[in-house]
N, C-alpha and C. Protein backbone atom coordinates (compact mmCIF):
# COMPACT_ATOMS: atom_id res chain seq x y z
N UNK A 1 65.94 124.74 112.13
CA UNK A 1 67.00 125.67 112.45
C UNK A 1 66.96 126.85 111.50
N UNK A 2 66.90 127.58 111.88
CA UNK A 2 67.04 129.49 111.22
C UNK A 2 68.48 129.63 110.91
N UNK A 3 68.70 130.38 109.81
CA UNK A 3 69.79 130.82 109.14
C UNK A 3 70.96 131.50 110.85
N UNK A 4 69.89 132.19 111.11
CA UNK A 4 70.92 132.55 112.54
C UNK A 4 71.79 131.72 113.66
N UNK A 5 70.79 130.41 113.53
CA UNK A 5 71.36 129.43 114.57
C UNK A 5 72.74 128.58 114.00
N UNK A 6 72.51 128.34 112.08
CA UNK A 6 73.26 128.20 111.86
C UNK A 6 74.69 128.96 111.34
N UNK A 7 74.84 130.19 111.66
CA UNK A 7 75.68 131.24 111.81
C UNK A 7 76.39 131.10 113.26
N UNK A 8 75.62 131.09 114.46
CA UNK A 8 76.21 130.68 115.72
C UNK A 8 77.12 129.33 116.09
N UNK A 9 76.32 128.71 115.02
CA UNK A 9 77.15 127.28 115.05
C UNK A 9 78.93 127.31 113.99
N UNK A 10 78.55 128.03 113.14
CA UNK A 10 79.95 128.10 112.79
C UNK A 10 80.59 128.87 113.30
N UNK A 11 80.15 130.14 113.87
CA UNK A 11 81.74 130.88 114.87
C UNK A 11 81.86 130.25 116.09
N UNK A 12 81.28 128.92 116.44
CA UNK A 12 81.46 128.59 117.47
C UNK A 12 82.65 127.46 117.22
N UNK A 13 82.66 126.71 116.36
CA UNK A 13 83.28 125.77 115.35
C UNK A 13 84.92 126.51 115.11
N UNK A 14 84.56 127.69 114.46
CA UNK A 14 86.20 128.87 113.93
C UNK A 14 86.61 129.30 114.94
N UNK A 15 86.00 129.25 115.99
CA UNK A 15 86.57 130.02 117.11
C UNK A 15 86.72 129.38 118.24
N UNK A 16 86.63 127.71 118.12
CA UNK A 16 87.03 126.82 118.98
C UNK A 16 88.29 125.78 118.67
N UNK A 17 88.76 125.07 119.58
CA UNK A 17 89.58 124.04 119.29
C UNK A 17 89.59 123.04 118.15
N UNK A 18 88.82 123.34 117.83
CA UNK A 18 88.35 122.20 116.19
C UNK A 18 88.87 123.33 115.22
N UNK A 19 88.94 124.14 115.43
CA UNK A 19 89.04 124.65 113.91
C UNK A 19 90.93 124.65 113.41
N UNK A 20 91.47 124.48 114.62
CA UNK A 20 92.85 124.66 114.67
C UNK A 20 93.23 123.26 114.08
N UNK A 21 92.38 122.08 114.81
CA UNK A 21 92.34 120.68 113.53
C UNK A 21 92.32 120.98 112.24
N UNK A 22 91.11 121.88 111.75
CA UNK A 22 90.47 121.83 110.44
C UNK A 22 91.83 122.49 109.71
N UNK A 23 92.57 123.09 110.50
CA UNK A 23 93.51 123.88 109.70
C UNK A 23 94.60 123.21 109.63
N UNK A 24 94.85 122.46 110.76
CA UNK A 24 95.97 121.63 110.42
C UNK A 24 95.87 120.43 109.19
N UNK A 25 94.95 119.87 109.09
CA UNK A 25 94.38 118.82 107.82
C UNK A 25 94.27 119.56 106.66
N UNK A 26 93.55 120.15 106.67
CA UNK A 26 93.48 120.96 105.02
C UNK A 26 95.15 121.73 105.14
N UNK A 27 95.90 122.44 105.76
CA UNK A 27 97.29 122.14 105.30
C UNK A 27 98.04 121.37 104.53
N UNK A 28 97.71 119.98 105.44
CA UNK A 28 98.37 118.63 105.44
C UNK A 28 97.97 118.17 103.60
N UNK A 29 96.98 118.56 103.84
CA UNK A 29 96.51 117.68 102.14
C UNK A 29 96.85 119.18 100.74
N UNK A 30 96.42 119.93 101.51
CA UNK A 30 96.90 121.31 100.52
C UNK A 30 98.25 120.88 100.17
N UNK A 31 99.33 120.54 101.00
CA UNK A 31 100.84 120.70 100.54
C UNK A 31 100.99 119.11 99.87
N UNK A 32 100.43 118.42 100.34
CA UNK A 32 100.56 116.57 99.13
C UNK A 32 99.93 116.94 98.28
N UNK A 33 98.58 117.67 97.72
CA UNK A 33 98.18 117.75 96.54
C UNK A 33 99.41 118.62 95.31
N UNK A 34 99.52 119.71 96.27
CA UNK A 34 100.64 120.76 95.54
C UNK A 34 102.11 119.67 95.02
N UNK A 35 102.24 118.89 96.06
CA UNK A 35 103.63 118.03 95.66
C UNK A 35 103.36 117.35 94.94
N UNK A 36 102.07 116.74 94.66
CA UNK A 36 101.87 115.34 93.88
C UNK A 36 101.99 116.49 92.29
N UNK A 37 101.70 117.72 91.86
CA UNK A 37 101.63 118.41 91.10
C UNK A 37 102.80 118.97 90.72
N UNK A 38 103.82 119.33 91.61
CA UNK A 38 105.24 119.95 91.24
C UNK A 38 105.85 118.85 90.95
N UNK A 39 105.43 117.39 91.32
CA UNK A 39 106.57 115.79 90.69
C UNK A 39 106.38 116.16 89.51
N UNK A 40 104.59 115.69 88.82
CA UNK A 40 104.55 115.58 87.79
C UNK A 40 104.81 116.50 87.18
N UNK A 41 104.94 118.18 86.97
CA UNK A 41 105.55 119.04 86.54
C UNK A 41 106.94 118.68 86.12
N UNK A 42 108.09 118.07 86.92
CA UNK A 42 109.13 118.27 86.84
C UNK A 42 108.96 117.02 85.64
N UNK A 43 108.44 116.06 85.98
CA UNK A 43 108.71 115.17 85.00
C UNK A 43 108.72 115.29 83.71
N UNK A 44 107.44 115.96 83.42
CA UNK A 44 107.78 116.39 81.89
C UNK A 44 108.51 117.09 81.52
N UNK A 45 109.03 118.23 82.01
CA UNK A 45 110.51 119.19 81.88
C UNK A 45 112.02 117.98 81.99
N UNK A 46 112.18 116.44 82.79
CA UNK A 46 112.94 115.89 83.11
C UNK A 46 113.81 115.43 81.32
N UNK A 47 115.11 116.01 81.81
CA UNK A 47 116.12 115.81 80.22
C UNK A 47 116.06 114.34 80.09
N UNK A 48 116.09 113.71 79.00
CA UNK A 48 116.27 112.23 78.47
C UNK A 48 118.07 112.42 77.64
N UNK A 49 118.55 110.90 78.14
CA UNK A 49 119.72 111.41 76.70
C UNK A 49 119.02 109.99 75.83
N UNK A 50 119.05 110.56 74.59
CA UNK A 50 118.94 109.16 73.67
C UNK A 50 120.06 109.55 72.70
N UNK A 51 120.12 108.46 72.28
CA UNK A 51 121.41 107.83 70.98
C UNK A 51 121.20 108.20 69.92
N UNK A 52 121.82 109.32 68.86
CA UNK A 52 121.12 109.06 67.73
C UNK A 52 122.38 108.75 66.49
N UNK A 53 122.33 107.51 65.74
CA UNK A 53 122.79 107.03 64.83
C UNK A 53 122.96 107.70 63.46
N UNK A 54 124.13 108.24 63.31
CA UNK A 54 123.99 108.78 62.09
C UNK A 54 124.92 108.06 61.05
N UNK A 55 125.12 108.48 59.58
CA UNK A 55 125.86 107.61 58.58
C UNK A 55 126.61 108.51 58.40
N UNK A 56 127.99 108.40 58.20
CA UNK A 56 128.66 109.83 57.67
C UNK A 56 129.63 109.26 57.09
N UNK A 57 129.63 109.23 56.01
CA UNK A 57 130.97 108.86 54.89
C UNK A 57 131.45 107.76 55.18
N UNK A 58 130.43 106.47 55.27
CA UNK A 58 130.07 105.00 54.65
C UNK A 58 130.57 104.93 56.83
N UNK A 59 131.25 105.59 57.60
CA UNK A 59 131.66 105.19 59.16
C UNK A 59 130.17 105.62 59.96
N UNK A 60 129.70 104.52 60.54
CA UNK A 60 128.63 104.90 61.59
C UNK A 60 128.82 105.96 62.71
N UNK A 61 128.47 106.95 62.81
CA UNK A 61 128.69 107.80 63.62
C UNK A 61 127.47 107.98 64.92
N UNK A 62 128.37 107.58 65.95
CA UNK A 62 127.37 107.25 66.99
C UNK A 62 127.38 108.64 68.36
N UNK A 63 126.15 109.23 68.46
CA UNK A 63 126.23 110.60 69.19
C UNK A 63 125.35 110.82 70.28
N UNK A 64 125.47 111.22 71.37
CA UNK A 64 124.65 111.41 72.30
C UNK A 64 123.43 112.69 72.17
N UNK A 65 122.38 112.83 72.25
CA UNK A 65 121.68 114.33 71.99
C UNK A 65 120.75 114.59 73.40
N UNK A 66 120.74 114.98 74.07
CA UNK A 66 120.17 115.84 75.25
C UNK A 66 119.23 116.25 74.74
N UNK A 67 117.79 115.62 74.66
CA UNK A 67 116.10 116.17 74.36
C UNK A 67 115.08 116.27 75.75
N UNK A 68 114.52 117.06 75.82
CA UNK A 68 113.24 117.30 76.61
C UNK A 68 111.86 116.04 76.00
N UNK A 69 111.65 115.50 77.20
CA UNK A 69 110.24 114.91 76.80
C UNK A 69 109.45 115.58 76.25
N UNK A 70 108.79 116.87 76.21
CA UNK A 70 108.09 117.44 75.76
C UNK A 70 108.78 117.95 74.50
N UNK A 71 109.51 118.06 74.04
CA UNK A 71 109.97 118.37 72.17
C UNK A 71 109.18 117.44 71.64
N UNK A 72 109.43 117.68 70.01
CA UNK A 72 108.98 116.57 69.55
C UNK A 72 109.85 115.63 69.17
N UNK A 73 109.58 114.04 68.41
CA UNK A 73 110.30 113.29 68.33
C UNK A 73 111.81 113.27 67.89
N UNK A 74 112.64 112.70 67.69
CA UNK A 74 113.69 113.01 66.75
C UNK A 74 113.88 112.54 65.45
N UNK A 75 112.57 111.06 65.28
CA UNK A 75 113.17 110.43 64.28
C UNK A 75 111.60 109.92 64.15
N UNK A 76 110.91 108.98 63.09
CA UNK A 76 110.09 108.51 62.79
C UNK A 76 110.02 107.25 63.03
N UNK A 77 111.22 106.50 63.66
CA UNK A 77 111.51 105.37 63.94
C UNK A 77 112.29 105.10 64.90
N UNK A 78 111.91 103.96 65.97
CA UNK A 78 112.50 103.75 66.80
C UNK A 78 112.53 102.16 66.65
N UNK A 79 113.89 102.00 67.68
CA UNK A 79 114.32 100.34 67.65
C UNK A 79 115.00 100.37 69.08
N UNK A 80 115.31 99.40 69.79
CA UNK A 80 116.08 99.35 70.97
C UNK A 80 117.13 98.83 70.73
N UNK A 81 118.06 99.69 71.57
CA UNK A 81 119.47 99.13 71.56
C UNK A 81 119.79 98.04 71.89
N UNK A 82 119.42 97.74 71.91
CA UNK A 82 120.10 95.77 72.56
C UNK A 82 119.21 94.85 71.16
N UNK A 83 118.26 95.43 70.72
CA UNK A 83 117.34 94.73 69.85
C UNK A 83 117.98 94.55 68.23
N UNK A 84 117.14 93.82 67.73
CA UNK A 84 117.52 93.68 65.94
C UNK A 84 116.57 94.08 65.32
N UNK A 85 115.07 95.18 65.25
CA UNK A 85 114.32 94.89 64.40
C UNK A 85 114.37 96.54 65.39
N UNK A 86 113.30 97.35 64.05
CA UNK A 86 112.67 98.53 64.18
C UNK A 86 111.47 99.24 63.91
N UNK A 87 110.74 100.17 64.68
CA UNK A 87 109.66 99.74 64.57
C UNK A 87 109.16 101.39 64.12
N UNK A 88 107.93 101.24 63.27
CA UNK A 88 107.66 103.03 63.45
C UNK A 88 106.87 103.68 63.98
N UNK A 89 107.06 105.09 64.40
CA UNK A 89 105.98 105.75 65.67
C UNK A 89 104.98 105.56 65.20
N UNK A 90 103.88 104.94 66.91
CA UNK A 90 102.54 104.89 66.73
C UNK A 90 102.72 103.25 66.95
N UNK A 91 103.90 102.42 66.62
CA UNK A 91 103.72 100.69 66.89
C UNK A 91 103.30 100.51 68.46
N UNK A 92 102.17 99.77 68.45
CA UNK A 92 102.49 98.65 69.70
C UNK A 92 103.49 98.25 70.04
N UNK A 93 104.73 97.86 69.50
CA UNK A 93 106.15 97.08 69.69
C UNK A 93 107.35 97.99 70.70
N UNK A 94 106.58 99.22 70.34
CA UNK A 94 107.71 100.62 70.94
C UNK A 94 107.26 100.30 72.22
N UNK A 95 106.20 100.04 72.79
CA UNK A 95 105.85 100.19 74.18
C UNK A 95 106.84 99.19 75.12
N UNK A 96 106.78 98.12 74.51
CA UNK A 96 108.06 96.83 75.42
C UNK A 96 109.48 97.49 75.54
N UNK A 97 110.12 98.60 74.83
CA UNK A 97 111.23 98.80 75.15
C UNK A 97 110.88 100.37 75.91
N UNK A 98 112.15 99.95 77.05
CA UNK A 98 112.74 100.74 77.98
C UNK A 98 113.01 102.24 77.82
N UNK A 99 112.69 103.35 77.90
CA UNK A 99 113.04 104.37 78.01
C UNK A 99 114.49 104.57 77.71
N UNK A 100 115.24 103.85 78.17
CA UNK A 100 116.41 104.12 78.26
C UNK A 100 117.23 103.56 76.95
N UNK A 101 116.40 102.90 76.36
CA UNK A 101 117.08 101.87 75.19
C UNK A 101 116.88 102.27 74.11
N UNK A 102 115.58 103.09 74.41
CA UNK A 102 115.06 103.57 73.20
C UNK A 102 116.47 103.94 72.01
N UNK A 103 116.38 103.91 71.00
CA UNK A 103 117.39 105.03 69.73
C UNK A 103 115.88 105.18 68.37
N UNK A 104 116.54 106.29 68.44
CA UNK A 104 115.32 106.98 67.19
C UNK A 104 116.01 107.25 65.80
N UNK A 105 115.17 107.12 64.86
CA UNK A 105 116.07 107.16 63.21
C UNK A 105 115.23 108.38 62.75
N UNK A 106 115.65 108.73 61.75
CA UNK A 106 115.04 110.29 61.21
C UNK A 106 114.24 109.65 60.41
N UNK A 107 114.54 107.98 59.15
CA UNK A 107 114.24 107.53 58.50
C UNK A 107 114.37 106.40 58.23
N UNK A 108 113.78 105.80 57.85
CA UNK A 108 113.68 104.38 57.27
C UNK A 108 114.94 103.66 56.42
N UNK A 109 115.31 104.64 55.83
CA UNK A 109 117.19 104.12 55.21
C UNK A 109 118.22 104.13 56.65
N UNK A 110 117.82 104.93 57.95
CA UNK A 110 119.00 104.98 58.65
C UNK A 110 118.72 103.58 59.39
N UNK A 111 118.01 103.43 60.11
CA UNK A 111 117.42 102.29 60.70
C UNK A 111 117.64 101.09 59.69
N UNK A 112 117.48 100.81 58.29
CA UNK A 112 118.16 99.73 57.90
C UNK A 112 119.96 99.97 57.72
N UNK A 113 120.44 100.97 57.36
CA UNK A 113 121.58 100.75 57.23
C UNK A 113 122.60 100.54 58.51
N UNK A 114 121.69 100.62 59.48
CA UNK A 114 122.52 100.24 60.78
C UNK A 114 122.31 98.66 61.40
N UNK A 115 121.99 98.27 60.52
CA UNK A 115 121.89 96.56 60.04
C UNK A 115 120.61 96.26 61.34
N UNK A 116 119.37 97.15 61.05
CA UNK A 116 118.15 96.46 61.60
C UNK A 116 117.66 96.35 60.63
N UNK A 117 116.34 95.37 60.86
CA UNK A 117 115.28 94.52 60.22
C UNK A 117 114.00 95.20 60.65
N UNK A 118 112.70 95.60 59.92
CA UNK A 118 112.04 95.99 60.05
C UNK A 118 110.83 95.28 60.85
N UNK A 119 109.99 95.64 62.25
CA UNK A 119 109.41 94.56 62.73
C UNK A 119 108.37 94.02 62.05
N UNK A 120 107.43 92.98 62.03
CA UNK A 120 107.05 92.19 60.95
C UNK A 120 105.51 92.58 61.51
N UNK A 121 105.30 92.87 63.31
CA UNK A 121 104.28 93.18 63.85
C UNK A 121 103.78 94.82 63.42
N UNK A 122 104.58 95.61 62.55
CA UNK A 122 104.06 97.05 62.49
C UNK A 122 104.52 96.85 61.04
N UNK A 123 102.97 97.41 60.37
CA UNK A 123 103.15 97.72 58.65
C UNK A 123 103.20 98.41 58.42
C-alpha cells in the first residue's frame, strides 16, 4: 500500500459513520480521565479538623484547628484519641490510626503531659 491509499483510507474512516463512534468514545474516556483527576485534586486541597492539645496554666486546653492536607504537620507527634500511647512522625504505629483520630503534639512534653505513654514500637 502507497502512502496515498493510505490517506484515502482515513478520509474515508473521518468522513464516515465510524468516526462519529470514534468521537463519541474518546469523549467518553476524555471526561473519566479528567474526573478521575479533578477527585484527586480536590482531595488534597480537602480541609481536615484535628484536635490540638494544649497546656495553659496547669488546665488542659482542648481546641479545634482547621488544616489543609497539604500544610505541613502541626506537631512532631501523634497519638490517637481513643488511644494511650504516642508515637513520632515517620512511626509505623501512625499508620493503624484513623484519620479522624489522629491529635498531633508540637512536642514530646505535650504528649506526655496529657497523660500518654510513649509507644515502645517507635524509638
Amino acid at each position: 500500500m502507497s502512502i496515498h491509499d493510505y490517506i484515502q483510507k482515513i478520509k474515508r474512516v473521518v468522513g464516515g459513520e465510524e468516526s462519529h463512534d470514534i468521537a463519541i468514545l474518546l469523549t467518553v474516556i476524555l471526561v473519566g480521565i479528567g474526573s478521575f483527576f479533578i477527585g484527586r485534586w480536590s482531595k488534597t486541597t480537602e480541609k481536615q479538623r484535628v484536635t490540638d492539645y494544649s497546656i495553659q496554666s496547669g488546665d488542659l486546653l482542648i481546641k479545634e484547628v482547621t488544616v489543609t492536607q497539604n500544610e505541613s504537620q502541626i506537631g512532631d507527634f501523634v497519638a490517637s484519641r481513643n488511644g494511650a500511647k504516642y508515637y513520632p512522625i515517620g512511626c509505623s504505629g501512625i499508620n493503624r490510626i484513623k484519620e479522624d483520630n489522629k491529635v498531633y503534639f508540637r512536642t514530646e512534653a505535650e504528649a506526655q503531659a496529657s497523660g500518654l505513654t510513649k509507644s515502645s514500637t517507635c524509638k
